[in-house]
C-alpha atoms as a PDB file:
ATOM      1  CA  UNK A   1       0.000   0.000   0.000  1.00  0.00           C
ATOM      2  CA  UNK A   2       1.481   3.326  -0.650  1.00  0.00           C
ATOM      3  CA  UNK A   3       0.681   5.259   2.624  1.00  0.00           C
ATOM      4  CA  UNK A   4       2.818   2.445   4.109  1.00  0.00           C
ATOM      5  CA  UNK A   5       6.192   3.075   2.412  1.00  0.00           C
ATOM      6  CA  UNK A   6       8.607   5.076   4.570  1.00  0.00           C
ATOM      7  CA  UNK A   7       9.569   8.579   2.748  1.00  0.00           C
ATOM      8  CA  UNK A   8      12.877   8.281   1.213  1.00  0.00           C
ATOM      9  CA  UNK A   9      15.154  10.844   2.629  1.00  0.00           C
ATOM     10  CA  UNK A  10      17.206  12.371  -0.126  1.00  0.00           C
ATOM     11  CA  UNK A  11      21.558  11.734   0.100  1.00  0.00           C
ATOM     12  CA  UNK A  12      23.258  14.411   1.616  1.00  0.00           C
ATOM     13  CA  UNK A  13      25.001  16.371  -0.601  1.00  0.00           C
ATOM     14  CA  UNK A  14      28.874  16.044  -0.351  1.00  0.00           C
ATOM     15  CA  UNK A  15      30.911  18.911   1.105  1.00  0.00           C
ATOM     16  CA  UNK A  16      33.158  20.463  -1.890  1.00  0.00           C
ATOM     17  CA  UNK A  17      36.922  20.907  -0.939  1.00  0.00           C
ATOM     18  CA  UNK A  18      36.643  24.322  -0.715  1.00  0.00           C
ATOM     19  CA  UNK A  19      33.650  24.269   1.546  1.00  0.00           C
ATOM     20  CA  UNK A  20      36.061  21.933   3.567  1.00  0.00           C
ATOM     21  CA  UNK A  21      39.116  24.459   3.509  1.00  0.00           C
ATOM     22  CA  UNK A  22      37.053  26.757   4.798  1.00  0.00           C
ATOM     23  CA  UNK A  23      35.199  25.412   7.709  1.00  0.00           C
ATOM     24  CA  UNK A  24      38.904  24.338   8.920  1.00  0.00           C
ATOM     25  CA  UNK A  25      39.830  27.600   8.344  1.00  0.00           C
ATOM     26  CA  UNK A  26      36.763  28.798  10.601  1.00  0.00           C
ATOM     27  CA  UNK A  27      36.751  26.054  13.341  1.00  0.00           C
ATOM     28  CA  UNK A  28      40.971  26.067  13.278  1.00  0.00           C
ATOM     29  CA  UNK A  29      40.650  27.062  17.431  1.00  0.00           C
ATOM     30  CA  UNK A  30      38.195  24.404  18.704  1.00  0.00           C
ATOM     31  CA  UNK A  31      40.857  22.191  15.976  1.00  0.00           C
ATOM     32  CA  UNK A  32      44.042  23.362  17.529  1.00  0.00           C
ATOM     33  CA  UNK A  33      42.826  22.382  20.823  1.00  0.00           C
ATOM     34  CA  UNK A  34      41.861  19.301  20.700  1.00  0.00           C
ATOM     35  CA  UNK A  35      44.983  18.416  18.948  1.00  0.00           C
ATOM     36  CA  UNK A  36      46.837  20.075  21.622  1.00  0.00           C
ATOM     37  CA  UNK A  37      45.219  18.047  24.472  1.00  0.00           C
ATOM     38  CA  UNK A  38      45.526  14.623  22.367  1.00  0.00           C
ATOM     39  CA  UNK A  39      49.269  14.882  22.126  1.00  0.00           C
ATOM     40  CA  UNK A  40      49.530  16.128  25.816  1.00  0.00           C
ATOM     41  CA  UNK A  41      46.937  13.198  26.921  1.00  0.00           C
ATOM     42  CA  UNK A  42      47.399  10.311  24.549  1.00  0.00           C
ATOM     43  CA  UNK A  43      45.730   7.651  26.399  1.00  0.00           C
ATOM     44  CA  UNK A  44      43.155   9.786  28.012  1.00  0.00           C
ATOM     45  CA  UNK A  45      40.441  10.356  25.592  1.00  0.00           C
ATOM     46  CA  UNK A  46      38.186  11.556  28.640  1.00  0.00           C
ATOM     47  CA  UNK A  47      40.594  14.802  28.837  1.00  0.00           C
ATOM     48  CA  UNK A  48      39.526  15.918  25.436  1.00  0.00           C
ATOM     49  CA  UNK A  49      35.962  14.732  24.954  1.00  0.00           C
ATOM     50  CA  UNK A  50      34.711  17.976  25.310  1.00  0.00           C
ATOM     51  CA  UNK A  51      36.885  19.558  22.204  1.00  0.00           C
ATOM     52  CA  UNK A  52      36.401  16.597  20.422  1.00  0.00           C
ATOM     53  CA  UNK A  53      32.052  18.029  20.685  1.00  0.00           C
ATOM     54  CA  UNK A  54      33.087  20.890  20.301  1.00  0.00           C
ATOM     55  CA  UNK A  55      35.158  20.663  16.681  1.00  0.00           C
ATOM     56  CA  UNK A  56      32.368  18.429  15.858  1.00  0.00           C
ATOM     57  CA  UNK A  57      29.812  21.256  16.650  1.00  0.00           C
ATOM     58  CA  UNK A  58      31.485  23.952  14.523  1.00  0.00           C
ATOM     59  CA  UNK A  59      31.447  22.143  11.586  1.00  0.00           C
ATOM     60  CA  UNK A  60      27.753  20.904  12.271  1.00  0.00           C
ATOM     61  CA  UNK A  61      27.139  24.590  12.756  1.00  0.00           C
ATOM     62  CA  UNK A  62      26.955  25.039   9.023  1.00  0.00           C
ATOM     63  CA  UNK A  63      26.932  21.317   7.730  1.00  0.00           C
ATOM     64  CA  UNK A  64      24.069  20.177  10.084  1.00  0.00           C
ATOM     65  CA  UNK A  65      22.009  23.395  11.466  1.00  0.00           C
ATOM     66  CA  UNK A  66      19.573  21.394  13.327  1.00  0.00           C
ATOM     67  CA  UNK A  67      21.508  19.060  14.650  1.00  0.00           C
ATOM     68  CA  UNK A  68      24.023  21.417  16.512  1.00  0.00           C
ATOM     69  CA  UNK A  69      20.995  23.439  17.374  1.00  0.00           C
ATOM     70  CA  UNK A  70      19.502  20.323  19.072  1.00  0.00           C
ATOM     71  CA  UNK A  71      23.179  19.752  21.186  1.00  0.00           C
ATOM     72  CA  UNK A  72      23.776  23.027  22.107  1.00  0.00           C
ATOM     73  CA  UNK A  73      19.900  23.265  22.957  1.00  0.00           C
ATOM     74  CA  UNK A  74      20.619  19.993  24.934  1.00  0.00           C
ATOM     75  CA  UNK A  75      24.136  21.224  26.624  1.00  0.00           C
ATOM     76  CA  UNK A  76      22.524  24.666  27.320  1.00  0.00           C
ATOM     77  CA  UNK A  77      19.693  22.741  29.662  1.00  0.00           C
ATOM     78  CA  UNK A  78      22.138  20.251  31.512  1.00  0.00           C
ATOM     79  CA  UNK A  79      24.388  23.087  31.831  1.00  0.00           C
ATOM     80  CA  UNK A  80      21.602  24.998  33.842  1.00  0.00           C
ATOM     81  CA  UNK A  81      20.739  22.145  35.635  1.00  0.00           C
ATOM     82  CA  UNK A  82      23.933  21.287  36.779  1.00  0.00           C
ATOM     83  CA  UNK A  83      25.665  24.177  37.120  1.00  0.00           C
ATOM     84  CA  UNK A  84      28.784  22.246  35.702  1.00  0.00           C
ATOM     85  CA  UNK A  85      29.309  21.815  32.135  1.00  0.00           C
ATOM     86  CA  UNK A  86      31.638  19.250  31.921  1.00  0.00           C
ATOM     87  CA  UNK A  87      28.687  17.003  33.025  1.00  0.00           C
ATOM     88  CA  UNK A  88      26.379  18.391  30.724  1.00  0.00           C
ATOM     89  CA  UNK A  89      28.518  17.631  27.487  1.00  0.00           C
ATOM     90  CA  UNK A  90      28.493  14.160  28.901  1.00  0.00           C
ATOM     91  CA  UNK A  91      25.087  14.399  29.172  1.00  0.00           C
ATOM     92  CA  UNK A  92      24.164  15.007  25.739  1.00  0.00           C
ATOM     93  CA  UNK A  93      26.569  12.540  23.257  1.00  0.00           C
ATOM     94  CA  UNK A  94      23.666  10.954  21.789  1.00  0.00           C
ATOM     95  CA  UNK A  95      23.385  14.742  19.885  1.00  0.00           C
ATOM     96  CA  UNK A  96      27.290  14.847  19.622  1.00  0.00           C
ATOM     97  CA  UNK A  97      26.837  11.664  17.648  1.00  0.00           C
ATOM     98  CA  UNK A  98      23.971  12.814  15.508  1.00  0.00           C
ATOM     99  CA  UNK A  99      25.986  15.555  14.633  1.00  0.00           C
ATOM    100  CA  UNK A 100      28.984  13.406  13.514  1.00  0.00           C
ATOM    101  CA  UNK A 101      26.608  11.136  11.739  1.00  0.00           C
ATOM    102  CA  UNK A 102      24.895  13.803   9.711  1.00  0.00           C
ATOM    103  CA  UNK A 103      28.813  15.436   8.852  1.00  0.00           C
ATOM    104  CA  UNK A 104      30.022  11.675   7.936  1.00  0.00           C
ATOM    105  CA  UNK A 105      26.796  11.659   5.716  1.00  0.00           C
ATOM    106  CA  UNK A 106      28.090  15.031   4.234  1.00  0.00           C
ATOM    107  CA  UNK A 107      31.498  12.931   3.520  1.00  0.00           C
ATOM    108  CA  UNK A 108      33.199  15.245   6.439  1.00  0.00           C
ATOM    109  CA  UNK A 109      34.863  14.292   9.962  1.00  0.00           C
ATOM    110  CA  UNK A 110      36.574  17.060  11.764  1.00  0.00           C
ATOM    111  CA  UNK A 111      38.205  14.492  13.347  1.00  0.00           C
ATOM    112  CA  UNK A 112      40.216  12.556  10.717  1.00  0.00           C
END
């Protein structure tokens, strides 16, 4: 029947190497860092979890609108309710992943 067929969501359009150039050109800070604290903390992944959301948020900023409204929507609430916002980046992966998911869709990973 057709009213049971899911929609088909169009492909993501891939990210042109320019477009690429110049979101690391724009997110080079939340970048620098986290390579920073990876060389200083090798085998401590927890130490840079946060700029590892937040690289991945920049890019999503222009590559995935919603979803880095959703996280930072998300982050903004724990953050309030907390009072500490290391705990609220923790508490809101499963929008840090959507994020990367949508940007790996896009054929981009800050993180490579």
């Amino acid at each position: 029947m057709w009213w049971s067929k899911k929609p088909q969501t169009p492909a993501a359009e891939p990210v042109s190497k320019a477009e690429q150039k110049r979101l690391k050109k724009k997110c080079v800070a939340p970048l620098k860092a986290l390579q920073s604290c990876k060389r200083a903390n090798p085998d401590l992944p927890l130490a840079y979890a946060r700029l590892e959301s937040r690289a991945i948020e920049c890019y999503a900023e222009v590559l995935a609108p919603q979803q880095a409204l959703a996280f930072k929507e998300c982050y903004l609430q724990k953050a309030e309710e907390q009072e500490h916002s290391d705990y609220a980046a923790n508490d809101c992966q499963v929008y840090v992943a959507a994020m990367q998911e949508a940007l790996k869709q896009r054929g981009c990973d800050p993180l490579q």
